[in-house]
Protein backbone atom coordinates (compact mmCIF):
# COMPACT_ATOMS: atom_id res chain seq x y z
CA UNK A 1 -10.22 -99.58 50.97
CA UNK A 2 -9.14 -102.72 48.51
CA UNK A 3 -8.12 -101.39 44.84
CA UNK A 4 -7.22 -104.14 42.15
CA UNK A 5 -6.12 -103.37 39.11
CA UNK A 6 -5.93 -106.45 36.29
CA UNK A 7 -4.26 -106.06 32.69
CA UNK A 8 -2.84 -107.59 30.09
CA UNK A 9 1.25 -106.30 30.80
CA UNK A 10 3.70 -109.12 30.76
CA UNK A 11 4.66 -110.08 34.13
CA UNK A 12 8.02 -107.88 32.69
CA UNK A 13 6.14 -105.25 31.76
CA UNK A 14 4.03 -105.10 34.84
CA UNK A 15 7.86 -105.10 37.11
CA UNK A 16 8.62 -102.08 34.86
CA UNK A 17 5.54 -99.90 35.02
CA UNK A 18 4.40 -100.99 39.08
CA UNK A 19 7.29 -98.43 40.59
CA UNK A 20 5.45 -95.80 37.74
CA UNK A 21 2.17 -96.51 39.22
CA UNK A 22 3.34 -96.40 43.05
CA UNK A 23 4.75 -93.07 42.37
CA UNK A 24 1.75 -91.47 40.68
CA UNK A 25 -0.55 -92.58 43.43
CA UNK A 26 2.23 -91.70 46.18
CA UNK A 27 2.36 -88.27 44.63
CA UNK A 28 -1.68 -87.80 45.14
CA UNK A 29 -1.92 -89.41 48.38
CA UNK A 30 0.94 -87.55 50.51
CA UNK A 31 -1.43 -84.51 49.48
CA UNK A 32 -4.06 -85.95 52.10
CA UNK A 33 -3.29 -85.97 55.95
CA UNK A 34 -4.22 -89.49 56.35
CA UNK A 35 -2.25 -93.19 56.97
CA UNK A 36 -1.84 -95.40 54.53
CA UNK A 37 -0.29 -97.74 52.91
CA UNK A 38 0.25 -99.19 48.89
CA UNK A 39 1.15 -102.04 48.14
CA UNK A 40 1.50 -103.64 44.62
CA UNK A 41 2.41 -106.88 43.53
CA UNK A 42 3.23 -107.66 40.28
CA UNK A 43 2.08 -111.29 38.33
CA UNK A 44 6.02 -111.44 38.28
CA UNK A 45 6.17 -111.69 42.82
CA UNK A 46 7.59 -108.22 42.53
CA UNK A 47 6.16 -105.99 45.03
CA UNK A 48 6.27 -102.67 45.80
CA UNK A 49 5.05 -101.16 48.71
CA UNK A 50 5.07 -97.60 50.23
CA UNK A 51 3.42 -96.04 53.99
CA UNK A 52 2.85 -92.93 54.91
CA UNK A 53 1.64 -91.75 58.27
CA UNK A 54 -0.67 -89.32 59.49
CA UNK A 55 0.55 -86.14 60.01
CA UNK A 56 -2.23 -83.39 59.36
CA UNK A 57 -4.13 -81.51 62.36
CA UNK A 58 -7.17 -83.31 62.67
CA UNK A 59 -9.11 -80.66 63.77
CA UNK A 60 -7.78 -78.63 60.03
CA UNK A 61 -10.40 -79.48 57.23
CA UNK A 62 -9.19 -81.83 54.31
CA UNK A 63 -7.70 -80.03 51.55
CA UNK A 64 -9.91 -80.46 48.33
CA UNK A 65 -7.72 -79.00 45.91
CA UNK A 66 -4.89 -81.00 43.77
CA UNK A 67 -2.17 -80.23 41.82
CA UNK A 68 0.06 -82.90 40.26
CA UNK A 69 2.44 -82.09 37.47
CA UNK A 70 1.57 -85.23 34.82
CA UNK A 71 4.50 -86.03 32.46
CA UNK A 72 4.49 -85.99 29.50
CA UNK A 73 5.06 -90.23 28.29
CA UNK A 74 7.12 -90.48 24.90
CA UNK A 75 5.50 -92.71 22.28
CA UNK A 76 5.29 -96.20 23.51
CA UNK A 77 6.15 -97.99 20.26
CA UNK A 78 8.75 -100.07 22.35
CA UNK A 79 6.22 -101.02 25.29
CA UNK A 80 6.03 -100.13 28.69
CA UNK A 81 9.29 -101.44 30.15
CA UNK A 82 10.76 -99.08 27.62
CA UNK A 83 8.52 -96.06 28.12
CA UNK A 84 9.45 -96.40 32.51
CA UNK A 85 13.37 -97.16 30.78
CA UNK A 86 13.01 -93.95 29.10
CA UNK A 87 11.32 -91.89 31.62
CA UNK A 88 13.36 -93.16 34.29
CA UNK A 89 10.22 -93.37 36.59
């Protein structure tokens, strides 16, 4: 599976809020017992990459149910590179 993902950050912007987005997804993903691996690269050549191996039983069925504790972002009046500055993401 191929994801892309286009917007309109600033190639500063986008170095500040990739390692946000790599640990969201990371956070959902280690949940499954499957390989994988993320990779994002910023408009800036930044990248950010992350694999996980398989470790589940195969012969277990997949577990269906999620929890992820979401935080709550502050305000972004001073744009994203300040929300992941603030967060500390």
């Amino acid at each position: 599976m191929e994801i892309r993902f286009v917007s309109s950050l600033t190639p500063e912007d986008e170095n500040a809020f990739a390692p946000a987005v790599l640990k969201a997804v990371v956070a959902l993903l280690d949940q499954l017992p499957i390989a994988y691996t993320l990779r994002i690269e910023t408009a800036g050549t930044q990248v950010y990459q992350h694999t996980h191996p398989s470790v589940g039983d195969p012969t277990l069925p997949f577990r269906t149910e999620f929890t992820m504790k979401t935080p709550v972002l502050p305000a972004m009046s001073g744009g994203v590179a300040e929300v992941a500055r603030q967060t500390k993401l």
